[in-house]
PDB file of N, CA and C in Angstrom:
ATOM      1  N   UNK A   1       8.459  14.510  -9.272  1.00  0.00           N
ATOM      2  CA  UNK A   1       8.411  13.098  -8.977  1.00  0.00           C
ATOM      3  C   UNK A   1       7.544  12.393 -10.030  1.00  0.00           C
ATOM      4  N   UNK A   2       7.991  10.974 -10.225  1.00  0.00           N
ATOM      5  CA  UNK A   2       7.107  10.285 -11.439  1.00  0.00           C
ATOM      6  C   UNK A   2       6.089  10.031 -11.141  1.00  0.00           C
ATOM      7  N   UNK A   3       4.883   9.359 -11.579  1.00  0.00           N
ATOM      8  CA  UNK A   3       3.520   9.059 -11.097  1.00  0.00           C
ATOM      9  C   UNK A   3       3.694   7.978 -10.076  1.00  0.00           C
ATOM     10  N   UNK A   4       3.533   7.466  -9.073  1.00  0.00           N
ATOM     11  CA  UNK A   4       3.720   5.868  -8.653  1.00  0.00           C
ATOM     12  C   UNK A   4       3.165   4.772  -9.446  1.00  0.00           C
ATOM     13  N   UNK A   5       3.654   3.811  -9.020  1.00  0.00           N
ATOM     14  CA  UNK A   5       3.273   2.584  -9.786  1.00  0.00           C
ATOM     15  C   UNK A   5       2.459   1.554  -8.506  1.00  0.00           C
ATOM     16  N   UNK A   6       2.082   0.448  -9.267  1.00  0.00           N
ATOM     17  CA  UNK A   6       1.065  -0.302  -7.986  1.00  0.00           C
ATOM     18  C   UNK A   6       1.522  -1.655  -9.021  1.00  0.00           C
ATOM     19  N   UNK A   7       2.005  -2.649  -8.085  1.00  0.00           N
ATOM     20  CA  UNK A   7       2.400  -3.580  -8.521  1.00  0.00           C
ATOM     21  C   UNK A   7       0.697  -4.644  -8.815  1.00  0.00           C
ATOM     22  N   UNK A   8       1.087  -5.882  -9.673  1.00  0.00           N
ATOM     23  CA  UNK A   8       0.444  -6.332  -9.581  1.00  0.00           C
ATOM     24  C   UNK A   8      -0.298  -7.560  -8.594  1.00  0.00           C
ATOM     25  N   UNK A   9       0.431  -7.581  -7.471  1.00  0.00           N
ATOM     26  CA  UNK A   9       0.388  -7.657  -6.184  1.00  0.00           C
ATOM     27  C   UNK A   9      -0.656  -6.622  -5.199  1.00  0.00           C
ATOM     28  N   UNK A  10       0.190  -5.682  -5.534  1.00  0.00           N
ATOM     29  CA  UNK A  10      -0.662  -4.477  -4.559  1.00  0.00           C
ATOM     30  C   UNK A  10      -2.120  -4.264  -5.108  1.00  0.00           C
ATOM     31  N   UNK A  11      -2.222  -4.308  -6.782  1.00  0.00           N
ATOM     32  CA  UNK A  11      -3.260  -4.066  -6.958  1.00  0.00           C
ATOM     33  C   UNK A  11      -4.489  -5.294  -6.751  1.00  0.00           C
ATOM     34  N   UNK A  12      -4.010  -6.561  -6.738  1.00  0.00           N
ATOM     35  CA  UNK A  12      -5.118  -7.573  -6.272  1.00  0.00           C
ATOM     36  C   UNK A  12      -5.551  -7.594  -4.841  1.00  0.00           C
ATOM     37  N   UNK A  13      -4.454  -6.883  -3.824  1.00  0.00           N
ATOM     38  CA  UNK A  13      -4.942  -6.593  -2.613  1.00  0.00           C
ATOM     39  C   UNK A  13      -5.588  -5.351  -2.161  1.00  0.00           C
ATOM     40  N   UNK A  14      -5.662  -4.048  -3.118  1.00  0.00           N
ATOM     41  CA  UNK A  14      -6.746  -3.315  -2.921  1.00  0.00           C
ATOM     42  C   UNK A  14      -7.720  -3.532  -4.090  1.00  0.00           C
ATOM     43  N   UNK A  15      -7.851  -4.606  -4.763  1.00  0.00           N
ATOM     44  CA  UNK A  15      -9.045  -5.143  -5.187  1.00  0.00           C
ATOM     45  C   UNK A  15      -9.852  -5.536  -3.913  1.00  0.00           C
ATOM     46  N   UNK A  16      -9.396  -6.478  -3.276  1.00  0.00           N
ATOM     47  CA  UNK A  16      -9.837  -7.502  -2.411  1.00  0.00           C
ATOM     48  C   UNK A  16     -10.562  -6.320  -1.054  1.00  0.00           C
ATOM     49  N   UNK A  17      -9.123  -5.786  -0.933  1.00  0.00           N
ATOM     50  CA  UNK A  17      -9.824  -4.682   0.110  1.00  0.00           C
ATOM     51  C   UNK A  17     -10.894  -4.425   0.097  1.00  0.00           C
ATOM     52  N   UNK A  18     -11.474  -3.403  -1.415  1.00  0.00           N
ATOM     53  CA  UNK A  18     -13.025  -3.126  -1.750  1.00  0.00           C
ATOM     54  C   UNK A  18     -13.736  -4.171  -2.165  1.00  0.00           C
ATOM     55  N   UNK A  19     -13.385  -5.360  -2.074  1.00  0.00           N
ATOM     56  CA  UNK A  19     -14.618  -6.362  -2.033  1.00  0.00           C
ATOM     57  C   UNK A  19     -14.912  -6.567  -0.847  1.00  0.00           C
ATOM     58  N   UNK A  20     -14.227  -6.957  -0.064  1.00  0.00           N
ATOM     59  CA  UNK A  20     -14.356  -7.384   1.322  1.00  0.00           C
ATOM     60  C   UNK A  20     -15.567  -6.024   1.927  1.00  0.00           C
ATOM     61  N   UNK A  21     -15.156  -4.866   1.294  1.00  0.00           N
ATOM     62  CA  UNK A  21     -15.534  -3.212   1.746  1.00  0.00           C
ATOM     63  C   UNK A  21     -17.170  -2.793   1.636  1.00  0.00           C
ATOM     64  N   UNK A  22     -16.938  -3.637   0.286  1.00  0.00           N
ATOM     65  CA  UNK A  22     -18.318  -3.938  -0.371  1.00  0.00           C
ATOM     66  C   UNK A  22     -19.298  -4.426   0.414  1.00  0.00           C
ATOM     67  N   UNK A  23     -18.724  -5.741   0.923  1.00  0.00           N
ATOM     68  CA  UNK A  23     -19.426  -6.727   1.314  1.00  0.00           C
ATOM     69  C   UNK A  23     -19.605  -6.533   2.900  1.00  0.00           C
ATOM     70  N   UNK A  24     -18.735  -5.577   3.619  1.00  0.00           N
ATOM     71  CA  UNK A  24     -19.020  -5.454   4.428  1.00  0.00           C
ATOM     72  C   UNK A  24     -19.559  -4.631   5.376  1.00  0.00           C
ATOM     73  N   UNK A  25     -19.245  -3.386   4.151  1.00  0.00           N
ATOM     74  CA  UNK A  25     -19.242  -1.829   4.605  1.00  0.00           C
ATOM     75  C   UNK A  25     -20.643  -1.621   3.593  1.00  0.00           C
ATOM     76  N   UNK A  26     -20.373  -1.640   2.453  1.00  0.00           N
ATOM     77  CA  UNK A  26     -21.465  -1.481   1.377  1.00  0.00           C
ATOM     78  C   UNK A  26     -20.129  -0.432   0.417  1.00  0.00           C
ATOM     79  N   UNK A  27     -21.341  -0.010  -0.889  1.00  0.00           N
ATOM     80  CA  UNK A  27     -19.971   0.218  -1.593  1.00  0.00           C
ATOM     81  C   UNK A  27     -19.730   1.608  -1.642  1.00  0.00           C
ATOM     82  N   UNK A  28     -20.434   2.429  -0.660  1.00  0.00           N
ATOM     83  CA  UNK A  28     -19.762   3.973  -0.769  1.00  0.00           C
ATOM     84  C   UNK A  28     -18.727   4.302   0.429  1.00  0.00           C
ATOM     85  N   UNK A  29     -19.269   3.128   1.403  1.00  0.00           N
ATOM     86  CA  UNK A  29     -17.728   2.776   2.180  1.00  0.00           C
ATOM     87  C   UNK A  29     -16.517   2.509   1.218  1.00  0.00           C
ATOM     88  N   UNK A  30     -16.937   1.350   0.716  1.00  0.00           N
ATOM     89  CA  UNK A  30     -15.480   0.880   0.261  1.00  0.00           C
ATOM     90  C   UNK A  30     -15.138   1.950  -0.663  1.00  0.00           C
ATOM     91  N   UNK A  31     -15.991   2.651  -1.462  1.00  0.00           N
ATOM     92  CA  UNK A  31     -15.287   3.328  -2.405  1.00  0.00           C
ATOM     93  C   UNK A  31     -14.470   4.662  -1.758  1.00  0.00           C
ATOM     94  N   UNK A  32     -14.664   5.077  -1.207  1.00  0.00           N
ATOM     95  CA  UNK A  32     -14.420   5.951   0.439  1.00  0.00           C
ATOM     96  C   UNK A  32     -12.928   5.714   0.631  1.00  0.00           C
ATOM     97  N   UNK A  33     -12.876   4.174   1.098  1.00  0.00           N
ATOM     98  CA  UNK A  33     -11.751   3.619   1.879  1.00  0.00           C
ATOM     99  C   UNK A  33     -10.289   3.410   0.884  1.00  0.00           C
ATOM    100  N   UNK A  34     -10.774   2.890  -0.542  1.00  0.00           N
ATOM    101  CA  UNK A  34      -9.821   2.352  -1.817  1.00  0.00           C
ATOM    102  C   UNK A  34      -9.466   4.066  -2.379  1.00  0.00           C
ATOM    103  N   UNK A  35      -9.932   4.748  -2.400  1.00  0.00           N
ATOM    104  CA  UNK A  35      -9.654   6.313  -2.757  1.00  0.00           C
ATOM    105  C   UNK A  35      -9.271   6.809  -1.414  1.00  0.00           C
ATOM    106  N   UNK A  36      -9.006   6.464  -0.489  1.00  0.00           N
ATOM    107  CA  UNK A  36      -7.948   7.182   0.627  1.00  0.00           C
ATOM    108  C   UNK A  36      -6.821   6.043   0.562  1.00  0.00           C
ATOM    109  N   UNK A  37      -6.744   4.695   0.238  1.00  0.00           N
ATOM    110  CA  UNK A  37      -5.298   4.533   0.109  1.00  0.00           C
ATOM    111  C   UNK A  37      -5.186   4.569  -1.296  1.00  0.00           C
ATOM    112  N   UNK A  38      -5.848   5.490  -2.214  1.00  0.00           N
ATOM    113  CA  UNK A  38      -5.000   5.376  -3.278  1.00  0.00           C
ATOM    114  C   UNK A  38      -4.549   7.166  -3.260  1.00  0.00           C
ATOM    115  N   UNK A  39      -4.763   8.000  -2.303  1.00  0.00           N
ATOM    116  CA  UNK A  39      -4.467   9.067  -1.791  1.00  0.00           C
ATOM    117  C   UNK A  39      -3.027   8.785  -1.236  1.00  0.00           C
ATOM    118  N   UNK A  40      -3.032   7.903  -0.248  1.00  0.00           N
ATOM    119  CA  UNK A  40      -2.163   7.759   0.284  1.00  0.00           C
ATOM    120  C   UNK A  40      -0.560   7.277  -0.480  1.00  0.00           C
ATOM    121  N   UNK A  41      -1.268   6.518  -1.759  1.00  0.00           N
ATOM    122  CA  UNK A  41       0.170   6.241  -2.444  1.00  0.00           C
ATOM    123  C   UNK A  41       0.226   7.489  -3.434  1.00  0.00           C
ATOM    124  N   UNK A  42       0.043   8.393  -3.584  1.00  0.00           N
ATOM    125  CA  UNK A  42      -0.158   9.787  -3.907  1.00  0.00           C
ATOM    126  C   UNK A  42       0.730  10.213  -2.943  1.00  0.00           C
ATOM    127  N   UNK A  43       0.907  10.377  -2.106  1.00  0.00           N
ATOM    128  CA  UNK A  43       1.344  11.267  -1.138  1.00  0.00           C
ATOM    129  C   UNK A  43       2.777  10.369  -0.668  1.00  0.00           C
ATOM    130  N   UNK A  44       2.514   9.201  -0.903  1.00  0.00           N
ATOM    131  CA  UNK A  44       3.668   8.230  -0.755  1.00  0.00           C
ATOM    132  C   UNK A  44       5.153   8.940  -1.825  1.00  0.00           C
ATOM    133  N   UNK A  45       3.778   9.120  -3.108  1.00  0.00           N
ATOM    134  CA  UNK A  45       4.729   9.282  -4.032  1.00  0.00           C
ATOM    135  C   UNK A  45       5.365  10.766  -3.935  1.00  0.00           C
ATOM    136  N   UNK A  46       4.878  11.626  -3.636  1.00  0.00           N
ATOM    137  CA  UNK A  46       5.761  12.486  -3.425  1.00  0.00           C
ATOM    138  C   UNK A  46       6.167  12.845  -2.155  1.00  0.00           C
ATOM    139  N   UNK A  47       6.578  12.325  -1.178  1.00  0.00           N
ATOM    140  CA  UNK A  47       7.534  12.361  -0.318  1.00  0.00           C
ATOM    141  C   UNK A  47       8.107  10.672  -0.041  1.00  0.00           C
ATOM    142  N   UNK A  48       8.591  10.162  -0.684  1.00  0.00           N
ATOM    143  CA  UNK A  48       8.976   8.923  -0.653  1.00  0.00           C
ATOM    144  C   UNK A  48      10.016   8.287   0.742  1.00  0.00           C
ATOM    145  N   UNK A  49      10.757   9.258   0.907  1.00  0.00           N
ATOM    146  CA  UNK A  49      11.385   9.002   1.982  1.00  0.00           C
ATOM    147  C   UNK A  49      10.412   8.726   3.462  1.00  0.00           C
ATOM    148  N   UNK A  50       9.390   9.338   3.648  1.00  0.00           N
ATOM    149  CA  UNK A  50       8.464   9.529   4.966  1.00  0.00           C
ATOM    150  C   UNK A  50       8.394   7.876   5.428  1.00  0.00           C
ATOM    151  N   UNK A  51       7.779   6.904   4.523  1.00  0.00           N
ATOM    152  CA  UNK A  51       7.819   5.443   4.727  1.00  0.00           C
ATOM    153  C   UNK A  51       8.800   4.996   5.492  1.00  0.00           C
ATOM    154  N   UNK A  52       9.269   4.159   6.653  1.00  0.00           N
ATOM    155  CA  UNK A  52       9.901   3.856   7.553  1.00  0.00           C
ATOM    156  C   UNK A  52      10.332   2.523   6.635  1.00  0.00           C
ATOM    157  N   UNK A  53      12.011   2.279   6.892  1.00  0.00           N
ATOM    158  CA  UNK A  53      12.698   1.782   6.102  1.00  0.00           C
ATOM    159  C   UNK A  53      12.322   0.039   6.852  1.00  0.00           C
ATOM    160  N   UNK A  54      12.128  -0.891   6.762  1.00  0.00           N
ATOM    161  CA  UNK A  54      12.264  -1.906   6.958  1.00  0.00           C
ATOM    162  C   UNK A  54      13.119  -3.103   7.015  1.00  0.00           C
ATOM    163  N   UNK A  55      14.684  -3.233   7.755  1.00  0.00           N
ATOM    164  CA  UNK A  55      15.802  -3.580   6.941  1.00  0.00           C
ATOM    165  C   UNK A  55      15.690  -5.178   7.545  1.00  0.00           C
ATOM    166  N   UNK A  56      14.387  -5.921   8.373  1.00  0.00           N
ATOM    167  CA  UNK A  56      14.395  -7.103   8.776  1.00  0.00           C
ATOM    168  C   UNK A  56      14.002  -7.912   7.442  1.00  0.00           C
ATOM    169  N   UNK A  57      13.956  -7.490   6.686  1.00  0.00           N
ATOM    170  CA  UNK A  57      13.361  -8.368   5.210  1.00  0.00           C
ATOM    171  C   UNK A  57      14.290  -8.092   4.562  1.00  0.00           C
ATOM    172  N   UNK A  58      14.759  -8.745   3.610  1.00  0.00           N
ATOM    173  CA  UNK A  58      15.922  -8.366   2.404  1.00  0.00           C
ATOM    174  C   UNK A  58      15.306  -8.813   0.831  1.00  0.00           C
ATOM    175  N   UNK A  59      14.969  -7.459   0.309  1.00  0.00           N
ATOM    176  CA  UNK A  59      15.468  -6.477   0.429  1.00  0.00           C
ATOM    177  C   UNK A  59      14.741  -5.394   1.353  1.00  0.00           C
ATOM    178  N   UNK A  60      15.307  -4.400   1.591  1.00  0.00           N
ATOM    179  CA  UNK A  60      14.584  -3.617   2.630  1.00  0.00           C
ATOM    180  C   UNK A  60      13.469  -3.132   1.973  1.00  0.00           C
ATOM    181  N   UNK A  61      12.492  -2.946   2.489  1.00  0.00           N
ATOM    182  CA  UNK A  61      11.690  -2.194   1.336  1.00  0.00           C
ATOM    183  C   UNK A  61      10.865  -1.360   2.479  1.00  0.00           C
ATOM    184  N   UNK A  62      10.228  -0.379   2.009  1.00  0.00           N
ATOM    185  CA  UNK A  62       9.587   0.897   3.283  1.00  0.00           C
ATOM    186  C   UNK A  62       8.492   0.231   3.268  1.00  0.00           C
ATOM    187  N   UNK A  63       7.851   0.913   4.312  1.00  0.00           N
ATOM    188  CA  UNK A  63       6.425   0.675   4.902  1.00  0.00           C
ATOM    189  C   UNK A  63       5.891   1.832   5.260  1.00  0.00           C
ATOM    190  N   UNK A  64       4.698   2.106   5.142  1.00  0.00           N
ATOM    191  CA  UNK A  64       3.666   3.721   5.167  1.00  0.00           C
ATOM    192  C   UNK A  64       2.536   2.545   6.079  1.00  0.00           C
ATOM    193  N   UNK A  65       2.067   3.065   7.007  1.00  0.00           N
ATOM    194  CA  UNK A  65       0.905   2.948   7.735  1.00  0.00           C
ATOM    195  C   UNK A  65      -0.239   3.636   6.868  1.00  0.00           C
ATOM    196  N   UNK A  66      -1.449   2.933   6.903  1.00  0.00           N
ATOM    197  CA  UNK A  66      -2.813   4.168   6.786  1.00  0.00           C
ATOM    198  C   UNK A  66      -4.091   3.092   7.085  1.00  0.00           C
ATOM    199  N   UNK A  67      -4.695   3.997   8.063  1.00  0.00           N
ATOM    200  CA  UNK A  67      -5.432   3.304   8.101  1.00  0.00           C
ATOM    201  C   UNK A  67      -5.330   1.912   8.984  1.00  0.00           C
ATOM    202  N   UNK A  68      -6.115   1.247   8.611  1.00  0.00           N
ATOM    203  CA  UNK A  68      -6.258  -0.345   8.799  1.00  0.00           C
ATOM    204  C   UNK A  68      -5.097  -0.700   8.180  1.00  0.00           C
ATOM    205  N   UNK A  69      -4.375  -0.348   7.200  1.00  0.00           N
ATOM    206  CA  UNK A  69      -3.464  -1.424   6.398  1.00  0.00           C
ATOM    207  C   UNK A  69      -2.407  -1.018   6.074  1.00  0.00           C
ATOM    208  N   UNK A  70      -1.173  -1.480   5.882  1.00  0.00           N
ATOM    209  CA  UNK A  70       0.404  -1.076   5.564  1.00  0.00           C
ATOM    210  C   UNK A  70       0.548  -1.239   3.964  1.00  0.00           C
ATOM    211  N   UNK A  71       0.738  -0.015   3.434  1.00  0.00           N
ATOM    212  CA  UNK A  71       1.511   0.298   2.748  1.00  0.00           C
ATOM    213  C   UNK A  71       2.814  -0.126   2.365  1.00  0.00           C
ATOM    214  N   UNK A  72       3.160  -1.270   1.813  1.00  0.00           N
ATOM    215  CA  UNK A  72       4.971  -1.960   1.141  1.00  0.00           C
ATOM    216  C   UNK A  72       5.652  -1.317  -0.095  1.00  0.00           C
ATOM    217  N   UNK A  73       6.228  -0.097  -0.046  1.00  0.00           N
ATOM    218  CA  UNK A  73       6.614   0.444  -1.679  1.00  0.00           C
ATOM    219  C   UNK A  73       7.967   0.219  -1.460  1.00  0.00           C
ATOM    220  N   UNK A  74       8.982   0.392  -2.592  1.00  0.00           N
ATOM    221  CA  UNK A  74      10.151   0.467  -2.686  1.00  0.00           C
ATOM    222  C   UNK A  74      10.419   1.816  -3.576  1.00  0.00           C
ATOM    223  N   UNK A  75      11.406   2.088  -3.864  1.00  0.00           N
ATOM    224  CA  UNK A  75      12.052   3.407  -4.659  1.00  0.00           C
ATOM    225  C   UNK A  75      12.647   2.718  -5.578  1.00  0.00           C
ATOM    226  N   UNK A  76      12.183   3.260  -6.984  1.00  0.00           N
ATOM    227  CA  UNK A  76      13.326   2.323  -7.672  1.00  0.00           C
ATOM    228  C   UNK A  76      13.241   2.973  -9.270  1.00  0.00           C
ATOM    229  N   UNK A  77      14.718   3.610  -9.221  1.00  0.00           N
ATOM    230  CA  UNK A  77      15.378   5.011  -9.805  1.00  0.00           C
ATOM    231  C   UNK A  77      14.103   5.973 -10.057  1.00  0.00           C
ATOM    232  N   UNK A  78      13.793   6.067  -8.455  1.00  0.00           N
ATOM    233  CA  UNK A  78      13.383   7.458  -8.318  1.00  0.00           C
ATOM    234  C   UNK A  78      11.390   7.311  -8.450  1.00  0.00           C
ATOM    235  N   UNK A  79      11.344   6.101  -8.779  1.00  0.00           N
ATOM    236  CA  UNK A  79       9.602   5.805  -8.957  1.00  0.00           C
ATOM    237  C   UNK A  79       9.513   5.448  -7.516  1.00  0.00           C
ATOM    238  N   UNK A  80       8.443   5.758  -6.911  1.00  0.00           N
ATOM    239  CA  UNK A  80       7.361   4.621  -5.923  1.00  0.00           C
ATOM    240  C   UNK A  80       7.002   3.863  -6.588  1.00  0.00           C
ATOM    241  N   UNK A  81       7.297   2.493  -6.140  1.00  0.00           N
ATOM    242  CA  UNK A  81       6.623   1.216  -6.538  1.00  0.00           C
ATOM    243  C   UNK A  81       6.135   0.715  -5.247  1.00  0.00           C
ATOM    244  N   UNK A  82       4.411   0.539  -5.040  1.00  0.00           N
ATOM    245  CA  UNK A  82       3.620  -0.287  -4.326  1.00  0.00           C
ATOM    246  C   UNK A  82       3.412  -1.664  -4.522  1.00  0.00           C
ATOM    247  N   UNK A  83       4.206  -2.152  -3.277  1.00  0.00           N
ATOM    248  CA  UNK A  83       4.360  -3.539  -4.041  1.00  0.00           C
ATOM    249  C   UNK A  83       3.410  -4.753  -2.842  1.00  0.00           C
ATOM    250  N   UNK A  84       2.819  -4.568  -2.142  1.00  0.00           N
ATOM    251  CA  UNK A  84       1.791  -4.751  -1.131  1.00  0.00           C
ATOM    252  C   UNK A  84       0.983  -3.961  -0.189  1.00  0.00           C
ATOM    253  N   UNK A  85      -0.487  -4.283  -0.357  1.00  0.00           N
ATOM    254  CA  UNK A  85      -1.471  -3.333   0.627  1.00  0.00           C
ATOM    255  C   UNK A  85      -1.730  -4.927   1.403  1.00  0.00           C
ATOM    256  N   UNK A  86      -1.572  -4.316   2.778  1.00  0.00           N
ATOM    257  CA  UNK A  86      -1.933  -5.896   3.549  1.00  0.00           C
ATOM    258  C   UNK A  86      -2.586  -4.894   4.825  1.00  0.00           C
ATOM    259  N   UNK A  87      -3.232  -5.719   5.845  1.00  0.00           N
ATOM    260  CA  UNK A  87      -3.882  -5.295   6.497  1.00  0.00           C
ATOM    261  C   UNK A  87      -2.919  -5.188   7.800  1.00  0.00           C
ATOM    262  N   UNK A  88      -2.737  -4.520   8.845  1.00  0.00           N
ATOM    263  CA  UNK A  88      -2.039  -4.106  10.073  1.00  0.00           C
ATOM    264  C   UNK A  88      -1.873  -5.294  10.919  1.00  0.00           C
ATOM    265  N   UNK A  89      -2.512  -6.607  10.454  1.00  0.00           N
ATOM    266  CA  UNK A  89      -2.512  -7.523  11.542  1.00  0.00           C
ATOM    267  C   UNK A  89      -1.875  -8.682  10.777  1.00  0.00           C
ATOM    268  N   UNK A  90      -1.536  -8.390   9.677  1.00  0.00           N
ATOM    269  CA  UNK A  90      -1.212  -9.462   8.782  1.00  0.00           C
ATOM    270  C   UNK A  90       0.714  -9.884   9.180  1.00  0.00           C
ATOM    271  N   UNK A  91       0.949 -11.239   8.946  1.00  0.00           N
ATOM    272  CA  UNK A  91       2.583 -11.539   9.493  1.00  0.00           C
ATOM    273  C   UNK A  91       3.225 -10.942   7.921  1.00  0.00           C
ATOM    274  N   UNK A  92       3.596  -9.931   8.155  1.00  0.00           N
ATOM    275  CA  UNK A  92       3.539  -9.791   6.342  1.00  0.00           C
ATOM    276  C   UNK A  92       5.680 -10.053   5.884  1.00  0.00           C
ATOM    277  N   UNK A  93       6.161 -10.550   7.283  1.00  0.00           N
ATOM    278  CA  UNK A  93       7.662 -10.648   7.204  1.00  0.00           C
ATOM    279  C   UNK A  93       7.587 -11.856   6.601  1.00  0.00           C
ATOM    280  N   UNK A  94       7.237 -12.602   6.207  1.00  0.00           N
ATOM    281  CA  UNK A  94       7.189 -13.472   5.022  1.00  0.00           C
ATOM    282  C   UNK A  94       7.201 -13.870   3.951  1.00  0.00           C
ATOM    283  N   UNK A  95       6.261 -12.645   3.716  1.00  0.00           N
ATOM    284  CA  UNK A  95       6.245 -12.131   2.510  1.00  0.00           C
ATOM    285  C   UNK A  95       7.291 -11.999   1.337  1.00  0.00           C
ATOM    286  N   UNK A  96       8.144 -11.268   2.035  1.00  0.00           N
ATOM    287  CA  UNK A  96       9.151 -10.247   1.155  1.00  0.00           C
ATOM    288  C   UNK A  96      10.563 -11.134   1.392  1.00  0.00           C
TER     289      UNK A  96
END
């Protein structure tokens, strides 16, 4: 499998994540928390299918739970692309 990718989307929202993490946790929390979902798109990436398909948004794009926050990647020829980290409470069908 290829390396995953992290859009530039996804990556301003696990910026934000570890600021917020920082600021709220301190920073060996956050650093803790941003290295388990960047585990998680690791693990995204090699089993890509596991992500639950999402077909109420068009285009469909999967979703991975972890944690506090959802995981948004798509497949695309054969890459994981992370294309939003949003938090579990967020309306995120808008989004996309």
């Amino acid at each position: 499998m290829p390396p995953p990718r992290i859009s530039p989307a996804a990556q301003q929202d696990i910026d934000e994540i570890y600021l917020y993490g920082v600021l709220t946790y301190g920073p060996k929390q956050a650093d803790s928390y941003t290295n388990s979902l960047r585990g998680a798109v690791l693990l995204i990436a090699e089993h890509p299918f596991m992500g639950r398909e999402r077909d109420e948004v068009r285009p469909p794009i999967r979703l991975w739970h972890h944690e506090a926050h959802h995981l948004f990647y798509d497949l695309i020829d054969g890459t994981v692309v992370v294309q939003r980290v949003l938090h579990h409470s967020a309306d995120w069908t808008e989004l996309f």
